[in-house]
C-alpha atoms as a PDB file:
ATOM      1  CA  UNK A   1     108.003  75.872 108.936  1.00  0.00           C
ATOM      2  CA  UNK A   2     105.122  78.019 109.306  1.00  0.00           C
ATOM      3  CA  UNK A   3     101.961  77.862 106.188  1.00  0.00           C
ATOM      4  CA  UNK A   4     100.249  80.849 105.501  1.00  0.00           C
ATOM      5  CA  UNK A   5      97.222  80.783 103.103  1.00  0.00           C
ATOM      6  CA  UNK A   6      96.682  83.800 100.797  1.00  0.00           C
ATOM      7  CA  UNK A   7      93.255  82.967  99.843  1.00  0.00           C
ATOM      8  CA  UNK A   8      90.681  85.313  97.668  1.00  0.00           C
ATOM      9  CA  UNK A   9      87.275  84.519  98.968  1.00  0.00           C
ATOM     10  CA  UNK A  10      84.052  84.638  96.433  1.00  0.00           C
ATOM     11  CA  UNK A  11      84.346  81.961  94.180  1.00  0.00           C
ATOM     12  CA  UNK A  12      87.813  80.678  95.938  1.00  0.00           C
ATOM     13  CA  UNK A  13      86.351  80.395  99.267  1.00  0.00           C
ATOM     14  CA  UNK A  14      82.901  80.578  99.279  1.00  0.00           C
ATOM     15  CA  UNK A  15      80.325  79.446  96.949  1.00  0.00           C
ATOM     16  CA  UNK A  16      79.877  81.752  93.738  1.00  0.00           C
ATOM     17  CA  UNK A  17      76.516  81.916  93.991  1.00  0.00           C
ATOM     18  CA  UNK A  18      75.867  81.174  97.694  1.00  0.00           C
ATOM     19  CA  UNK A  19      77.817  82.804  99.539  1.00  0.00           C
ATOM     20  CA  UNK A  20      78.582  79.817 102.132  1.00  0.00           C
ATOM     21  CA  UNK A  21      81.683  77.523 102.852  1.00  0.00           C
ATOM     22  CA  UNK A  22      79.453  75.404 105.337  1.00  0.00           C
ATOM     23  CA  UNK A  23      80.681  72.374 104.038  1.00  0.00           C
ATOM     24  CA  UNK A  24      84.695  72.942 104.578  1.00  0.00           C
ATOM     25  CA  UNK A  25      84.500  75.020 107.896  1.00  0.00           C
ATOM     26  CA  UNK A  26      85.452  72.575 110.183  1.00  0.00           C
ATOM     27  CA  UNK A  27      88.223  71.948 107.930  1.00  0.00           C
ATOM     28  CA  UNK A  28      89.681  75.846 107.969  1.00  0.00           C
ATOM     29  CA  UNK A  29      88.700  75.671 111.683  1.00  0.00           C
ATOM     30  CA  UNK A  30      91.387  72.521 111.694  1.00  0.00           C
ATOM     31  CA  UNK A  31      94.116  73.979 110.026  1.00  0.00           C
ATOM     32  CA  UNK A  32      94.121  77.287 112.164  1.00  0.00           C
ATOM     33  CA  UNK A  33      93.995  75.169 114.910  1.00  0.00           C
ATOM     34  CA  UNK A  34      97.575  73.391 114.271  1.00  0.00           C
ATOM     35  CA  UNK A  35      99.045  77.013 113.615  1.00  0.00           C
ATOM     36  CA  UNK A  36      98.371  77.382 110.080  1.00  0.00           C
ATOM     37  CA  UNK A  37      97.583  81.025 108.989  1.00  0.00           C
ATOM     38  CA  UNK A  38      94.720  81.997 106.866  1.00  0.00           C
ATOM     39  CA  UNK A  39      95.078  85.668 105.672  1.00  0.00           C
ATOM     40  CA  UNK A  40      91.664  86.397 102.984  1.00  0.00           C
ATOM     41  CA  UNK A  41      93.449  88.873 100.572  1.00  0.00           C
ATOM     42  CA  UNK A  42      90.076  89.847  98.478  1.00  0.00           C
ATOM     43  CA  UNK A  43      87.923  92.703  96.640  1.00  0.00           C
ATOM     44  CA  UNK A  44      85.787  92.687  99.328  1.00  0.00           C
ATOM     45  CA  UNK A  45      84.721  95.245 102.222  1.00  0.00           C
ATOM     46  CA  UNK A  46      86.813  95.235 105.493  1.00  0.00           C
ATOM     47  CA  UNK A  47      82.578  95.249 106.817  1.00  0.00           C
ATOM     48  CA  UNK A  48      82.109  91.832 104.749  1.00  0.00           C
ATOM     49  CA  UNK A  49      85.178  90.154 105.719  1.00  0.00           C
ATOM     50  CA  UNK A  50      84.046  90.876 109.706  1.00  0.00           C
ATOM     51  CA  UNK A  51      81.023  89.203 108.750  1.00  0.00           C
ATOM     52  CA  UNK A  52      82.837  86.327 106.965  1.00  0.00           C
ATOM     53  CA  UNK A  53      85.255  86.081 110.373  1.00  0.00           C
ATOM     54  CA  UNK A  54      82.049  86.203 112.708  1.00  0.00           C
ATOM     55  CA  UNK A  55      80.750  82.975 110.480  1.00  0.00           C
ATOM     56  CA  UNK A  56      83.722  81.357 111.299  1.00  0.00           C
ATOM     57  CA  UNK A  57      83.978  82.162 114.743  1.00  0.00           C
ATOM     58  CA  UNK A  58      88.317  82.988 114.326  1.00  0.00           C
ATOM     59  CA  UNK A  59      90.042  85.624 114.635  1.00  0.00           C
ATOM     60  CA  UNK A  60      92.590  86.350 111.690  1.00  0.00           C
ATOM     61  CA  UNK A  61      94.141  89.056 109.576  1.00  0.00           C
ATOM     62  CA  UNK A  62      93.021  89.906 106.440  1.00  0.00           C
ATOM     63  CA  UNK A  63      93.699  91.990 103.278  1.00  0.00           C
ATOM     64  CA  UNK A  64      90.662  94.276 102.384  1.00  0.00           C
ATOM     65  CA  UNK A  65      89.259  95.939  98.882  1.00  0.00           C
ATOM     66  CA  UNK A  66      92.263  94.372  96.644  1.00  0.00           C
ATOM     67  CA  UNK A  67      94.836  95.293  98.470  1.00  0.00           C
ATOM     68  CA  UNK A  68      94.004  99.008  99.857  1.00  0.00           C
ATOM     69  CA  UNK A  69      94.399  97.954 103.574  1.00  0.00           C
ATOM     70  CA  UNK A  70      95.398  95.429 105.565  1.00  0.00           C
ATOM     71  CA  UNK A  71      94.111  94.546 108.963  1.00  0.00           C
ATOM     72  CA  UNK A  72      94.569  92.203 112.439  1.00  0.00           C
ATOM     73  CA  UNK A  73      98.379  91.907 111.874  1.00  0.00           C
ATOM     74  CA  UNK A  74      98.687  92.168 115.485  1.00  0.00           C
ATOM     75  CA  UNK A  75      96.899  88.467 115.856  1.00  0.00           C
ATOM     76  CA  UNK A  76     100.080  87.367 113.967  1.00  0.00           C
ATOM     77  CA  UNK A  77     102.208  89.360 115.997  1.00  0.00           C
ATOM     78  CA  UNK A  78     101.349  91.531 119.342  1.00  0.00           C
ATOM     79  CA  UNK A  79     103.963  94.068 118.458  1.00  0.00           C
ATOM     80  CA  UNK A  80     102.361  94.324 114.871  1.00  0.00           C
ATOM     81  CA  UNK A  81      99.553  96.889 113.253  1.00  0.00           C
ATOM     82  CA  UNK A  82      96.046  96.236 113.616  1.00  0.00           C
ATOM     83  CA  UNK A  83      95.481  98.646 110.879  1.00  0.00           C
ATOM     84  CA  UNK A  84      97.930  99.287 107.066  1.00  0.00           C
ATOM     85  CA  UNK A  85      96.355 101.216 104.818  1.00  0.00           C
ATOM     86  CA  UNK A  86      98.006 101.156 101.548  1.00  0.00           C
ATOM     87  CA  UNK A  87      95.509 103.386  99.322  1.00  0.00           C
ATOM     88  CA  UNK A  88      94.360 107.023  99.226  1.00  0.00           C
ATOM     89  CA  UNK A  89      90.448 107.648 100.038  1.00  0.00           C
ATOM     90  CA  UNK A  90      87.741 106.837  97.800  1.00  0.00           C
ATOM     91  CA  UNK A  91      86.355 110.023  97.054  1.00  0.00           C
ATOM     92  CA  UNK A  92      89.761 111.022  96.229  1.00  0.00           C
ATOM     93  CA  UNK A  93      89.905 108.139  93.681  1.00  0.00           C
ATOM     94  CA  UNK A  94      86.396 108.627  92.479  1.00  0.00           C
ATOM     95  CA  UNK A  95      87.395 112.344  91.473  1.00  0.00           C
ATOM     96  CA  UNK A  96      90.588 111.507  89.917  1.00  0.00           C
ATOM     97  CA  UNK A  97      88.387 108.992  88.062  1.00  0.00           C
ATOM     98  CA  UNK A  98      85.470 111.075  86.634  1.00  0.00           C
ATOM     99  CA  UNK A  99      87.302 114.192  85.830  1.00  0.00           C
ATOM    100  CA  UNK A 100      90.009 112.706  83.701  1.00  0.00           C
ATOM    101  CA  UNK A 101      88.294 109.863  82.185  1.00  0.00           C
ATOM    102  CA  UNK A 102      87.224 110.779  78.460  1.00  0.00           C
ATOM    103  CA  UNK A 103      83.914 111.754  78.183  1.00  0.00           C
ATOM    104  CA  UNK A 104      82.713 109.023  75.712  1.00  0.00           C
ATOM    105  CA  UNK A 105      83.827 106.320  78.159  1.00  0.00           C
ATOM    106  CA  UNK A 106      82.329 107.731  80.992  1.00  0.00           C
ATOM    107  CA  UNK A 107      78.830 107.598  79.619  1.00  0.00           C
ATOM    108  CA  UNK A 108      79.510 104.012  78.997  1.00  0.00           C
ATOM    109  CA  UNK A 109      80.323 103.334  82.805  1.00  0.00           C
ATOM    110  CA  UNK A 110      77.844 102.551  85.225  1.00  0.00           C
ATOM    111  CA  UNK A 111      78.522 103.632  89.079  1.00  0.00           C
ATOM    112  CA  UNK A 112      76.495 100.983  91.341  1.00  0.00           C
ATOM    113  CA  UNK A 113      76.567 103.681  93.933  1.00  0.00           C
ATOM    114  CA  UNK A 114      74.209 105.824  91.597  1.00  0.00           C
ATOM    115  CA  UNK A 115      72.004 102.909  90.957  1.00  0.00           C
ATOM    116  CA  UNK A 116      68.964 101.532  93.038  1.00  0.00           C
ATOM    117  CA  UNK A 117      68.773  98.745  95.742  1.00  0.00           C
ATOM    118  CA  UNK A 118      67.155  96.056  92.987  1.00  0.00           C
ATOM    119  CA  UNK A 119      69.656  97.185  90.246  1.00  0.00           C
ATOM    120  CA  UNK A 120      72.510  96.559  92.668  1.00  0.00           C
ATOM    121  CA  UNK A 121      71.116  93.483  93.976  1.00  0.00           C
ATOM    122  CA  UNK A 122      70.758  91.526  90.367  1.00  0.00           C
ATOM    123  CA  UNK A 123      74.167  92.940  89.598  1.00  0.00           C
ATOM    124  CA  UNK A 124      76.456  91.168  92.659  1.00  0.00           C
ATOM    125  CA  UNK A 125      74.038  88.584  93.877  1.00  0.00           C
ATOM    126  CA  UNK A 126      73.339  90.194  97.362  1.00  0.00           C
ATOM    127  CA  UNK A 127      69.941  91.623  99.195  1.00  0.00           C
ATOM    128  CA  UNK A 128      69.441  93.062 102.269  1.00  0.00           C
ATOM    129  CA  UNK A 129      72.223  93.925 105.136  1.00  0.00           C
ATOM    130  CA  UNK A 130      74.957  92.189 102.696  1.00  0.00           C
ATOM    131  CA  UNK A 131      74.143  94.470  99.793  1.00  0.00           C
ATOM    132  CA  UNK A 132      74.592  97.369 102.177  1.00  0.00           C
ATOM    133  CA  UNK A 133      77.984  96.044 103.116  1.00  0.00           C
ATOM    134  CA  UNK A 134      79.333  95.155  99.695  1.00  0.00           C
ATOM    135  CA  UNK A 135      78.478  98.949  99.049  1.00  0.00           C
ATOM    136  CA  UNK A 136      80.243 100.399 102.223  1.00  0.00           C
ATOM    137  CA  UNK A 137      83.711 101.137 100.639  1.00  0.00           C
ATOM    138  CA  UNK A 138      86.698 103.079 101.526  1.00  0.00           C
ATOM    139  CA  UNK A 139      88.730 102.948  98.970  1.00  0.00           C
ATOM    140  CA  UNK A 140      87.416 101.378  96.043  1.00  0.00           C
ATOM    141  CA  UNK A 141      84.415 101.870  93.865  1.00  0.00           C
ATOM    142  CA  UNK A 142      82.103  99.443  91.518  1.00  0.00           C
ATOM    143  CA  UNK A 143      81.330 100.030  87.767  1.00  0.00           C
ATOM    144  CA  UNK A 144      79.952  98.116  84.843  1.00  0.00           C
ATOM    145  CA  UNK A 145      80.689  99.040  81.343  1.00  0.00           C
ATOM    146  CA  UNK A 146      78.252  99.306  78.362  1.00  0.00           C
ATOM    147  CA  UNK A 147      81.202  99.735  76.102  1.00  0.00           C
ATOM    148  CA  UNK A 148      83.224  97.035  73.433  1.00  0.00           C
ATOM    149  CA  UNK A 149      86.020  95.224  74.145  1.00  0.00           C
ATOM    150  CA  UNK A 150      88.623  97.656  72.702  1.00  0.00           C
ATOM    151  CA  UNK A 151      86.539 100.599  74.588  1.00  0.00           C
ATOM    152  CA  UNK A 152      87.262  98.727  78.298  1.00  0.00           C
ATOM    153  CA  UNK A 153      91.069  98.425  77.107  1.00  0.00           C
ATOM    154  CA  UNK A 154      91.125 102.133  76.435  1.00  0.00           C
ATOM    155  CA  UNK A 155      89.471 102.568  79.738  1.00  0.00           C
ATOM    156  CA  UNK A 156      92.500 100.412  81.413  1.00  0.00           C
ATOM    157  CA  UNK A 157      94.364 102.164  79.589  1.00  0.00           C
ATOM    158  CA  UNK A 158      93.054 105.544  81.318  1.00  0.00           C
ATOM    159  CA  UNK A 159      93.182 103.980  84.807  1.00  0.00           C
ATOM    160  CA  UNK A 160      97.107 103.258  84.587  1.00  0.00           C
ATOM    161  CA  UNK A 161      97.574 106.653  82.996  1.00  0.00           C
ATOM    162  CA  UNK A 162      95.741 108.365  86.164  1.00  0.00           C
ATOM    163  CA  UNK A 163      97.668 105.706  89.055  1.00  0.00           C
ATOM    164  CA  UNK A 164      94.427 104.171  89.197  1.00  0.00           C
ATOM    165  CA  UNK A 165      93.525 100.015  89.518  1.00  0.00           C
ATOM    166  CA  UNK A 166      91.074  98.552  87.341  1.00  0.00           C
ATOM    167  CA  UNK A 167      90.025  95.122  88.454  1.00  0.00           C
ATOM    168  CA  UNK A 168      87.423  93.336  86.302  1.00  0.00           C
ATOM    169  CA  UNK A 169      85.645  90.341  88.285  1.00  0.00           C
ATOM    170  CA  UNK A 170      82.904  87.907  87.345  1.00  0.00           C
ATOM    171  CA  UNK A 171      80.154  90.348  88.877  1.00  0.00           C
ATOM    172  CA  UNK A 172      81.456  94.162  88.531  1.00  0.00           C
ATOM    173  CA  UNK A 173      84.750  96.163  87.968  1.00  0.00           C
ATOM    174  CA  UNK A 174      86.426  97.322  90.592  1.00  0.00           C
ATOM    175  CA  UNK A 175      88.350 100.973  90.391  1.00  0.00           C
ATOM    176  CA  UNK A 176      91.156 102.038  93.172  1.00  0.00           C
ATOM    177  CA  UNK A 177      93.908 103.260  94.368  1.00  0.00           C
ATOM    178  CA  UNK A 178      97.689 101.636  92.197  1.00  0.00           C
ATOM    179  CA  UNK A 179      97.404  98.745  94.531  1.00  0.00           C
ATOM    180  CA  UNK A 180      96.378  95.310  94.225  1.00  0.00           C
ATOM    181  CA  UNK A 181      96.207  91.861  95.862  1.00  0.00           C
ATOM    182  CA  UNK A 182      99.657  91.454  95.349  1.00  0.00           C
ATOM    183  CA  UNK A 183     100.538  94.912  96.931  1.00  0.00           C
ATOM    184  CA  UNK A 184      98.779  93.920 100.213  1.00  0.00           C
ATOM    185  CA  UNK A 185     100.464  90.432 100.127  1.00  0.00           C
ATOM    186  CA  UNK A 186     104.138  91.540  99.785  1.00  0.00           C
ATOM    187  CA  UNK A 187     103.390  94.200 102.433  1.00  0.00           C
ATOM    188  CA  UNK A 188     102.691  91.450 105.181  1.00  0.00           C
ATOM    189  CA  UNK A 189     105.152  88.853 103.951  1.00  0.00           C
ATOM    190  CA  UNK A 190     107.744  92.156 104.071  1.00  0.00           C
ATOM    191  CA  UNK A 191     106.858  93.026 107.598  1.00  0.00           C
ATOM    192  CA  UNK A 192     106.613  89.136 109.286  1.00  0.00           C
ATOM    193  CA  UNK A 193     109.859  88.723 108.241  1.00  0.00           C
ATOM    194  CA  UNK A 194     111.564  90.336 110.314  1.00  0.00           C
ATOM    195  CA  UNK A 195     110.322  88.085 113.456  1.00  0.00           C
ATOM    196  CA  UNK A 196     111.886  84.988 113.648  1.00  0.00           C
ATOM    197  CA  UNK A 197     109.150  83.075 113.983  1.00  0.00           C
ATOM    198  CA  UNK A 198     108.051  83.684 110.450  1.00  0.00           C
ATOM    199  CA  UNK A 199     111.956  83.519 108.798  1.00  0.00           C
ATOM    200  CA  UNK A 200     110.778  80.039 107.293  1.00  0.00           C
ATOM    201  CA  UNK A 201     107.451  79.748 105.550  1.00  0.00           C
ATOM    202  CA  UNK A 202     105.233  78.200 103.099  1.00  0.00           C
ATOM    203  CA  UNK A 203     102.929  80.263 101.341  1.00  0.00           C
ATOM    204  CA  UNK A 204      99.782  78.830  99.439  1.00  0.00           C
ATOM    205  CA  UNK A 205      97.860  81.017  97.181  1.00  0.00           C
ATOM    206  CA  UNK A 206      94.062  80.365  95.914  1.00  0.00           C
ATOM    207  CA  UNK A 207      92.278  82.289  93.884  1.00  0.00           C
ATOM    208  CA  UNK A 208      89.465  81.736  90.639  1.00  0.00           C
ATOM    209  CA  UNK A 209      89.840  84.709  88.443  1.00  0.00           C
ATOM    210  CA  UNK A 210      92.437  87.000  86.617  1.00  0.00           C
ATOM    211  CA  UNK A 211      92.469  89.484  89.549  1.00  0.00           C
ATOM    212  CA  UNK A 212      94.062  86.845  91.668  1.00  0.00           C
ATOM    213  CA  UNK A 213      96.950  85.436  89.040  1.00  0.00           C
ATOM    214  CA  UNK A 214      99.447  88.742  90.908  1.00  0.00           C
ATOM    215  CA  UNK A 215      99.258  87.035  94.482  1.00  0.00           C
ATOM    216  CA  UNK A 216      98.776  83.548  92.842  1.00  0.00           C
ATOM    217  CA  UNK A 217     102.752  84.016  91.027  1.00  0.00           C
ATOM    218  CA  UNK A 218     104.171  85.242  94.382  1.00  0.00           C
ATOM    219  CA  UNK A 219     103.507  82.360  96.421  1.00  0.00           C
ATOM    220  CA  UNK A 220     105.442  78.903  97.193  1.00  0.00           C
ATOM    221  CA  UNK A 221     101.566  77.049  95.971  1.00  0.00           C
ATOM    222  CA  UNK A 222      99.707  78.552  93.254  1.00  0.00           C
ATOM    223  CA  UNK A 223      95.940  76.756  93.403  1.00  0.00           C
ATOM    224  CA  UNK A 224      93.055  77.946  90.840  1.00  0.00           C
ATOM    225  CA  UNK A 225      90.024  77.074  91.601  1.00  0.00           C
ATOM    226  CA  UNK A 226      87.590  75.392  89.142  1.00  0.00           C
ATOM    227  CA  UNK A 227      84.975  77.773  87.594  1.00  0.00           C
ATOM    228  CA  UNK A 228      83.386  78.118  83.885  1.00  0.00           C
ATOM    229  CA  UNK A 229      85.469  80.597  81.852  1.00  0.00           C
ATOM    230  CA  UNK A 230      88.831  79.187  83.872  1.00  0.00           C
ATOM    231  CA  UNK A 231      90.131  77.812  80.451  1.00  0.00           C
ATOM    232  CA  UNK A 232      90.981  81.755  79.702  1.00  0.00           C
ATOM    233  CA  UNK A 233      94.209  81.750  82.592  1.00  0.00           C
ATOM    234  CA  UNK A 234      94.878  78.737  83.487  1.00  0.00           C
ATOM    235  CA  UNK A 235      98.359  77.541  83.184  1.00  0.00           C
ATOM    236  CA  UNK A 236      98.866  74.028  84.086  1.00  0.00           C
ATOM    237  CA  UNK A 237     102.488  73.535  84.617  1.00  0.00           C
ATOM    238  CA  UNK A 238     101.878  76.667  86.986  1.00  0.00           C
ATOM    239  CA  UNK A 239      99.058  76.160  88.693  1.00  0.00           C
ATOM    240  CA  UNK A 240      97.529  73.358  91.014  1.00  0.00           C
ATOM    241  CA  UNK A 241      94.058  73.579  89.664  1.00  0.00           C
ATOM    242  CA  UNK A 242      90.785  71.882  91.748  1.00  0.00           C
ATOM    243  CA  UNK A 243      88.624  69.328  90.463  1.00  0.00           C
ATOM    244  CA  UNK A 244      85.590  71.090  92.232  1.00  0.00           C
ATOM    245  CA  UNK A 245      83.659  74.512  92.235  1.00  0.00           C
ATOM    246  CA  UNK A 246      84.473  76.258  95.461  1.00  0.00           C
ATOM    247  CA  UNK A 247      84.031  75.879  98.180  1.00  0.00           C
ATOM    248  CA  UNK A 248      84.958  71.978  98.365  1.00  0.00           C
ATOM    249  CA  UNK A 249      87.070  72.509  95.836  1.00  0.00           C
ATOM    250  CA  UNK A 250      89.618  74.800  97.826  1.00  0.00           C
ATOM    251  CA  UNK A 251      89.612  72.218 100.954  1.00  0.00           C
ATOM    252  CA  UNK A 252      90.999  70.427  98.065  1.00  0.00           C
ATOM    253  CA  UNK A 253      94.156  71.972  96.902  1.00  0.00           C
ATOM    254  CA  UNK A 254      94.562  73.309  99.969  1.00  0.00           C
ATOM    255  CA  UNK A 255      95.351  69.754 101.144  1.00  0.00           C
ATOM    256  CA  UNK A 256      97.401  69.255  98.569  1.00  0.00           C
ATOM    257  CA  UNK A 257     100.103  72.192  99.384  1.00  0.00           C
ATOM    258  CA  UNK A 258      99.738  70.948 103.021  1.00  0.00           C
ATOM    259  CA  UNK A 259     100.835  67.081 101.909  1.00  0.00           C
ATOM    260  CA  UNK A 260     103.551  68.782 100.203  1.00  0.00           C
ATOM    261  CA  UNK A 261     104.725  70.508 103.932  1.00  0.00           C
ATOM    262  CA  UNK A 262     104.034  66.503 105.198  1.00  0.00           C
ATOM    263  CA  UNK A 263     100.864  68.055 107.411  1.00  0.00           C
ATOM    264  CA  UNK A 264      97.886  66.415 107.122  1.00  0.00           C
ATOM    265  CA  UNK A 265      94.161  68.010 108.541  1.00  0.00           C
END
């Protein structure tokens, strides 16, 4: 049976406010070792995920920017894609976005593409060459709201009306294309199977916030990983939740839906 892991990276992954998964990359090096496939499916630029793959020194696929494309298929597979993209251009997106949005909520969003380097830089934790990278999108764009509660639901509201995705995070929102985590997953999982290497598999899921609970329901392995405001999703007969902040704490219930497949790293 082959395992693939559908894992989101900040704050799953990596260290929430670091950055680094030092401490379990010998482990992840390990499991891709023994055939075990790691596919990031995250919010994150296809430019940081190369950068997160360079760290690790492996080549793998990955999902990119919650689900707008998918990329490396062909390590999986020769015959497959290197490149799926699943979501219309970001200016295309951004238009659709600020022409149709009501006016009153649009003053109350703030574009971190209109905003300057130290602004951005408090807002998602990141300085120099990562900053720049975080900010390189093609597909997606990031917002923060001034607004109330029932204002941002009106603004969801909005975003479904227009075919747009509105993904709220611990840092920023992120605004795209109708596609999601969930979208990219199904995509590769509908493609693999068709080779008969991948007719039996396991699939484990991690994630740490709301954006993740679409892939997280999909899979064989649900894991949540342990952060703060966690109490406001977690189900517990659903969910295999970590003891520890990431990143030890996804080396964790990641070895726990390996025990379950009777491999041990």
């Amino acid at each position: 049976m082959r395992v693939i892991i559908f894992t989101d990276l900040d704050g799953s992954l990596l260290n929430n406010e670091t950055f680094k998964f030092d401490e379990i990359k010998n482990f992840i090096i390990n499991c891709l070792k023994k055939g075990i496939k790691l596919i990031p499916n995250t919010s994150k630029t296809s430019f940081e995920i190369l950068e997160f793959i360079k760290e690790l020194n492996f080549e793998i696929p990955y999902i990119a920017e919650n689900g707008s494309s998918i990329h490396n298929l062909n390590i999986l597979n020769p015959h497959l894609s290197n490149e799926i993209v699943l979501a219309r251009p970001v200016r295309e997106i951004y238009e659709d976005f600020t022409k149709n949005i009501k006016k009153k909520l649009l003053l109350n969003c703030n574009f971190l593409s209109e905003m300057d380097t130290e602004k951005q830089s408090n807002i998602l934790g990141l300085s120099g060459r990562k900053l720049e990278l975080a900010l390189n999108r093609n597909y997606t764009f990031l917002i923060t709201f001034n607004g109330e509660k029932n204002e941002i639901n009106e603004l969801i509201e909005y975003c479904h009306k227009l075919g747009l995705s509105f993904n709220q995070g611990g840092r920023v929102i992120c605004i795209g294309d109708k596609v999601d985590k969930l979208t990219g997953m199904k995509k590769i999982l509908k493609i693999i199977k068709s080779y008969n290497e991948f007719k039996d598999i396991f699939t484990i899921g991690v994630g740490d916030s709301p954006n993740d609970l679409g892939m997280l329901d999909e899979v064989n392995f649900p894991c949540l990983i342990k952060r703060k405001n966690n109490e406001n999703i977690l189900n517990k007969d659903k969910y295999t939740i970590s003891t520890k902040e990431a990143p030890s704490g996804w080396m964790e219930v990641v070895k726990i839906g390996l025990e379950k497949n009777k491999l041990i790293i």
